[in-house]
N, C-alpha and C. Protein backbone atom coordinates (compact mmCIF):
# COMPACT_ATOMS: atom_id res chain seq x y z
N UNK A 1 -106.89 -10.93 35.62
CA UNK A 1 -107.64 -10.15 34.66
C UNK A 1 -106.62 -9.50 33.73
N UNK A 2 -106.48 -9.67 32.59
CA UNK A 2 -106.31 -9.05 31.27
C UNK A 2 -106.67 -8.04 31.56
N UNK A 3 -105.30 -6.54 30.81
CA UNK A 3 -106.16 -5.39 30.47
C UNK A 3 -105.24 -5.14 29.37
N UNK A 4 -105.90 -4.53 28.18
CA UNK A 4 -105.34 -4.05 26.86
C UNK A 4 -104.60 -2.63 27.20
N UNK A 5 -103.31 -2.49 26.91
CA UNK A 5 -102.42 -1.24 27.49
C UNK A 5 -101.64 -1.00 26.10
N UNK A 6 -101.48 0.03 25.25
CA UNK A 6 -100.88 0.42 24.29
C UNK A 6 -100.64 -0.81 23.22
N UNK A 7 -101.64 -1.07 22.90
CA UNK A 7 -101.69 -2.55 22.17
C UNK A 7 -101.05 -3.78 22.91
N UNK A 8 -100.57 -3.83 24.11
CA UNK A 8 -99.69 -4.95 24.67
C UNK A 8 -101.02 -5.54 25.62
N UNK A 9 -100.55 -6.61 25.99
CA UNK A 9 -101.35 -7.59 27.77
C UNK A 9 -100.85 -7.46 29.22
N UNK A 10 -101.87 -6.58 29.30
CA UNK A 10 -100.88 -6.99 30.45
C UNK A 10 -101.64 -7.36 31.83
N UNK A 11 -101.24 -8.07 33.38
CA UNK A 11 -101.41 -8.84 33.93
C UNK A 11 -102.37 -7.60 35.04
N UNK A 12 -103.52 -7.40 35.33
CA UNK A 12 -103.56 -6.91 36.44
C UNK A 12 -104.25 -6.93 37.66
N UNK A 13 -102.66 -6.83 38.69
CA UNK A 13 -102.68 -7.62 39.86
C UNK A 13 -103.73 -7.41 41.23
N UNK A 14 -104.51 -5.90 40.60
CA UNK A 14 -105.46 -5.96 41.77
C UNK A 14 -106.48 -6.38 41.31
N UNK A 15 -106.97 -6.42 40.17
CA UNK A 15 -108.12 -7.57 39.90
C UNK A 15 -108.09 -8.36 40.97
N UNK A 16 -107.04 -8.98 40.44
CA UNK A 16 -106.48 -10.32 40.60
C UNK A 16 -106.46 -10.64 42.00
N UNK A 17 -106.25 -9.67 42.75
CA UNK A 17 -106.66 -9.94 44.19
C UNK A 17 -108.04 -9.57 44.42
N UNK A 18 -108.36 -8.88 44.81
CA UNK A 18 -110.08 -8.58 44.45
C UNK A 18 -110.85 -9.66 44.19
N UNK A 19 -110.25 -10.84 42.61
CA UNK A 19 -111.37 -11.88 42.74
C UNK A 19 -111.18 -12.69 43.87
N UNK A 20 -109.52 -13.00 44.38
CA UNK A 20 -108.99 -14.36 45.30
C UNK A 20 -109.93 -13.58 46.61
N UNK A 21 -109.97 -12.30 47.04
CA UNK A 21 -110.49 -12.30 48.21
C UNK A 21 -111.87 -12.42 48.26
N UNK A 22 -112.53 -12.10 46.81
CA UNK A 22 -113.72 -12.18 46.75
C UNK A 22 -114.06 -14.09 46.82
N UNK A 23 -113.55 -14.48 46.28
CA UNK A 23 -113.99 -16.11 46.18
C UNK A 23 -114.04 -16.58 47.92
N UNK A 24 -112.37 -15.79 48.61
CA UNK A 24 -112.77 -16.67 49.80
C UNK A 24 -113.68 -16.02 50.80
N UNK A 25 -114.55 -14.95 50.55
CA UNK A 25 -115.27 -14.40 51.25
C UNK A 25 -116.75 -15.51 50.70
N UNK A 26 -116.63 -15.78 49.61
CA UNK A 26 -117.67 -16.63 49.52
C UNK A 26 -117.93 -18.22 49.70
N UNK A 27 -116.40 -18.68 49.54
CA UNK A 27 -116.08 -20.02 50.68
C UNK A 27 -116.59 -19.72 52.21
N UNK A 28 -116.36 -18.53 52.96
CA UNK A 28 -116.42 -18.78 54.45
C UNK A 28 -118.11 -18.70 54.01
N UNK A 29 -118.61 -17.71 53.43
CA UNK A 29 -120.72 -17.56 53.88
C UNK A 29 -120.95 -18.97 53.31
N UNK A 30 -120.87 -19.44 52.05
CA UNK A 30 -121.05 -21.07 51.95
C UNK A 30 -120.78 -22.30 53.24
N UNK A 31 -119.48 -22.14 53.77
CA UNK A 31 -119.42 -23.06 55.35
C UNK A 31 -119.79 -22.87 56.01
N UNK A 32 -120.22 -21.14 56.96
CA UNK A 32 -120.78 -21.05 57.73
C UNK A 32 -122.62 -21.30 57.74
N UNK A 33 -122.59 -20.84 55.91
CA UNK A 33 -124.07 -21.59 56.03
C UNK A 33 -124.45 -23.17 56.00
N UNK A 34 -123.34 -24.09 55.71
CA UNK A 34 -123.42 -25.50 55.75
C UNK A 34 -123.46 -25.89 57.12
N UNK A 35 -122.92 -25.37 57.81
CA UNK A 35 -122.28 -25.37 59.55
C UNK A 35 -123.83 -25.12 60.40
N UNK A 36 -124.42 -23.82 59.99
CA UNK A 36 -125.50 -23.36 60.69
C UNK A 36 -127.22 -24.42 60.52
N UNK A 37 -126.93 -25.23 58.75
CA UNK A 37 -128.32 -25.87 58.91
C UNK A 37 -127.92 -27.05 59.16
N UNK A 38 -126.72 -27.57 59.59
CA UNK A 38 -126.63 -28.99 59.92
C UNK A 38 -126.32 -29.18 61.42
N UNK A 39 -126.47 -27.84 61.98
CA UNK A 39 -126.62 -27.97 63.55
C UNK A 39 -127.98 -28.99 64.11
N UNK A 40 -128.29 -28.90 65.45
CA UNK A 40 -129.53 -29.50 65.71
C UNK A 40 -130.58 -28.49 66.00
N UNK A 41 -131.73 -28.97 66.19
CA UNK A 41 -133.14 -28.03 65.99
C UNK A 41 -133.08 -27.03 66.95
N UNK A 42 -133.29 -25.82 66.94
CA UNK A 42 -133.30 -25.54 68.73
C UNK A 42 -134.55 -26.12 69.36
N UNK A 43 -135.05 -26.45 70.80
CA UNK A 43 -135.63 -27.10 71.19
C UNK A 43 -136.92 -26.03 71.59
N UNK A 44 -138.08 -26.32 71.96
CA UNK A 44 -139.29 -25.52 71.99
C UNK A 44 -138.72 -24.89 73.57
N UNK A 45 -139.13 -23.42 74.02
CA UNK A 45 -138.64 -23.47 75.27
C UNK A 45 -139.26 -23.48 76.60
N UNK A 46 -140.52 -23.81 76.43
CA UNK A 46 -141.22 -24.47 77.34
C UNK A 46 -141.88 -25.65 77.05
N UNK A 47 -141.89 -27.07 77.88
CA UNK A 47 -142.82 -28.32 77.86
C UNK A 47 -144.36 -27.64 76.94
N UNK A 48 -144.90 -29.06 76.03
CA UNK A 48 -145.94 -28.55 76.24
C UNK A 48 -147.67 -28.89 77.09
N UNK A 49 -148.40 -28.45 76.99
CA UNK A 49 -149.38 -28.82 78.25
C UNK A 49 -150.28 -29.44 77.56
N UNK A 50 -151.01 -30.30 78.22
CA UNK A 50 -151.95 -31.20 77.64
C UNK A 50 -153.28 -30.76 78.14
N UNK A 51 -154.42 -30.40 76.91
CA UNK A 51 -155.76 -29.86 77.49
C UNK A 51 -156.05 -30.51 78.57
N UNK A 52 -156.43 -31.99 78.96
CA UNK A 52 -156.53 -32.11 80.46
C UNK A 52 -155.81 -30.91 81.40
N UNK A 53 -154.82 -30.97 81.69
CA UNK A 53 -153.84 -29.95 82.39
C UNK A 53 -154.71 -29.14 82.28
N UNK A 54 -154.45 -28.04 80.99
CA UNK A 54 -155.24 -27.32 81.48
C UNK A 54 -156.59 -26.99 81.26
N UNK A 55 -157.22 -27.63 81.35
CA UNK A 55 -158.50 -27.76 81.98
C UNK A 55 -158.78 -27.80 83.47
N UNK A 56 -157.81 -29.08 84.35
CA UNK A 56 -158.33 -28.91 85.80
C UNK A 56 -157.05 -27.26 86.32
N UNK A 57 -156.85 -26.43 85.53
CA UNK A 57 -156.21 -25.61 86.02
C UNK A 57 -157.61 -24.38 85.58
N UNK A 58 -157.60 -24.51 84.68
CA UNK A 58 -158.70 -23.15 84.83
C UNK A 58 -160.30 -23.95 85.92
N UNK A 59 -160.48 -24.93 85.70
CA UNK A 59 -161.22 -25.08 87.34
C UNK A 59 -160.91 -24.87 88.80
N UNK A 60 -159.73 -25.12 88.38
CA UNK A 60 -159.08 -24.35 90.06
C UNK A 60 -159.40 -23.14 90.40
N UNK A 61 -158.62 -22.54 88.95
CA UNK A 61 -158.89 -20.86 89.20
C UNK A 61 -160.66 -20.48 89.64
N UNK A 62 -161.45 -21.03 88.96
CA UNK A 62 -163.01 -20.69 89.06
C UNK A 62 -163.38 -20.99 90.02
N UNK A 63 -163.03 -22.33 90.63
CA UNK A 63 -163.23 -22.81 92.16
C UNK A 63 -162.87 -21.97 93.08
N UNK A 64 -162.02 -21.09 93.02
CA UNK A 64 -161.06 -19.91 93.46
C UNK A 64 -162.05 -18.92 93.43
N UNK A 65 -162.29 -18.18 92.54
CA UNK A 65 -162.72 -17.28 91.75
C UNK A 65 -163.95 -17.47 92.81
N UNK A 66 -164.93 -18.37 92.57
CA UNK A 66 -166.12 -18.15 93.05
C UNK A 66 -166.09 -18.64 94.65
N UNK A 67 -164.93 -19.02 95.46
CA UNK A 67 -164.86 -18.82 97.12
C UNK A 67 -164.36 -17.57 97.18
N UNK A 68 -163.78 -16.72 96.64
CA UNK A 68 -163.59 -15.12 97.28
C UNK A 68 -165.12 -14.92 96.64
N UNK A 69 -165.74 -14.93 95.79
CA UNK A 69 -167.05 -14.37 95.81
C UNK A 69 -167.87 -14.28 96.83
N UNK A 70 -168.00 -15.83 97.10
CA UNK A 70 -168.46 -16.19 98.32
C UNK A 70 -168.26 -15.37 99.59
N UNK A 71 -166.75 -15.15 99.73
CA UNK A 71 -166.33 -14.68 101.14
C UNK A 71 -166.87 -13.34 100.80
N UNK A 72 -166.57 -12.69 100.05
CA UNK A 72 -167.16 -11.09 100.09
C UNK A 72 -168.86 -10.83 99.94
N UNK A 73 -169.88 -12.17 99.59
CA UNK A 73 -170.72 -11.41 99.89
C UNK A 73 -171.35 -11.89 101.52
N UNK A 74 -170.47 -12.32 102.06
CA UNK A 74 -170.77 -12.72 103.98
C UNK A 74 -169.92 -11.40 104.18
N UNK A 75 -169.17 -10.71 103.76
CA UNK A 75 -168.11 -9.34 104.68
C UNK A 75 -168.70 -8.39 103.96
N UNK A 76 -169.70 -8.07 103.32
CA UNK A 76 -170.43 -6.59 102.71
C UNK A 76 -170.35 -5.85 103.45
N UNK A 77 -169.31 -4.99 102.79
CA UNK A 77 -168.97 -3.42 103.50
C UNK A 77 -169.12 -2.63 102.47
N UNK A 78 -169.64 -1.64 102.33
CA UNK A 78 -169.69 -0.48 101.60
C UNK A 78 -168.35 -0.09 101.00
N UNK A 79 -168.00 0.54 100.09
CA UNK A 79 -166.70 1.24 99.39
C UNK A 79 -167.26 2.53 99.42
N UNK A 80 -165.52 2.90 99.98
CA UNK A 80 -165.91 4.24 100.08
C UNK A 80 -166.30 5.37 99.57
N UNK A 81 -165.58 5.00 98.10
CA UNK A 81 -166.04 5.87 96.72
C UNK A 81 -167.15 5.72 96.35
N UNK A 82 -167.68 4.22 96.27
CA UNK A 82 -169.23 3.89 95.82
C UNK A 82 -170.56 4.25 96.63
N UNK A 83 -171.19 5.13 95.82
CA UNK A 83 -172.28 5.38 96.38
C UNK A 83 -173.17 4.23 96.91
N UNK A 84 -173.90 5.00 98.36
CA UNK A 84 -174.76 3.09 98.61
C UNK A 84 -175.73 3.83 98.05
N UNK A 85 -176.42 2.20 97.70
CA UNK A 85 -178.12 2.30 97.15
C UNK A 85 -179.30 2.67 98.17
């Protein structure tokens, strides 16, 4: 960088560094951003499930679901907090 000094030119040198460090600060974010989108995809991080799947999985659960129903209304016991009828 040029600076005008008592009518003379003269050279000045911290510009002059200032732009060189500035340029290579913008060489490294340019590579590291060339570097970062030409990596590979990251991968999903769980398989994924196929509605069959789950479908006979929430029947399980209900099949489930409705044998403890079952079992509790053959063991009817009162709760203790709940008022009986």
């Amino acid at each position: 960088m040029l600076v005008l000094e008592g009518g003379g030119m003269k050279s000045n040198k911290a510009g002059q560094q200032w732009w060189r460090a500035g340029g290579a600060v913008w060489v490294m974010v340019c590579t590291w951003g060339l570097a970062a989108c030409s990596g590979t995809p990251p991968k999903p991080s769980s398989p994924l499930i196929a509605p069959d799947e789950v479908r006979s999985h929430a029947d399980r659960a209900f099949d489930r679901l409705k044998q403890e129903e079952r079992e509790r209304a053959g063991q009817e016991t009162p709760h203790p907090l709940v008022p009986s009828r």
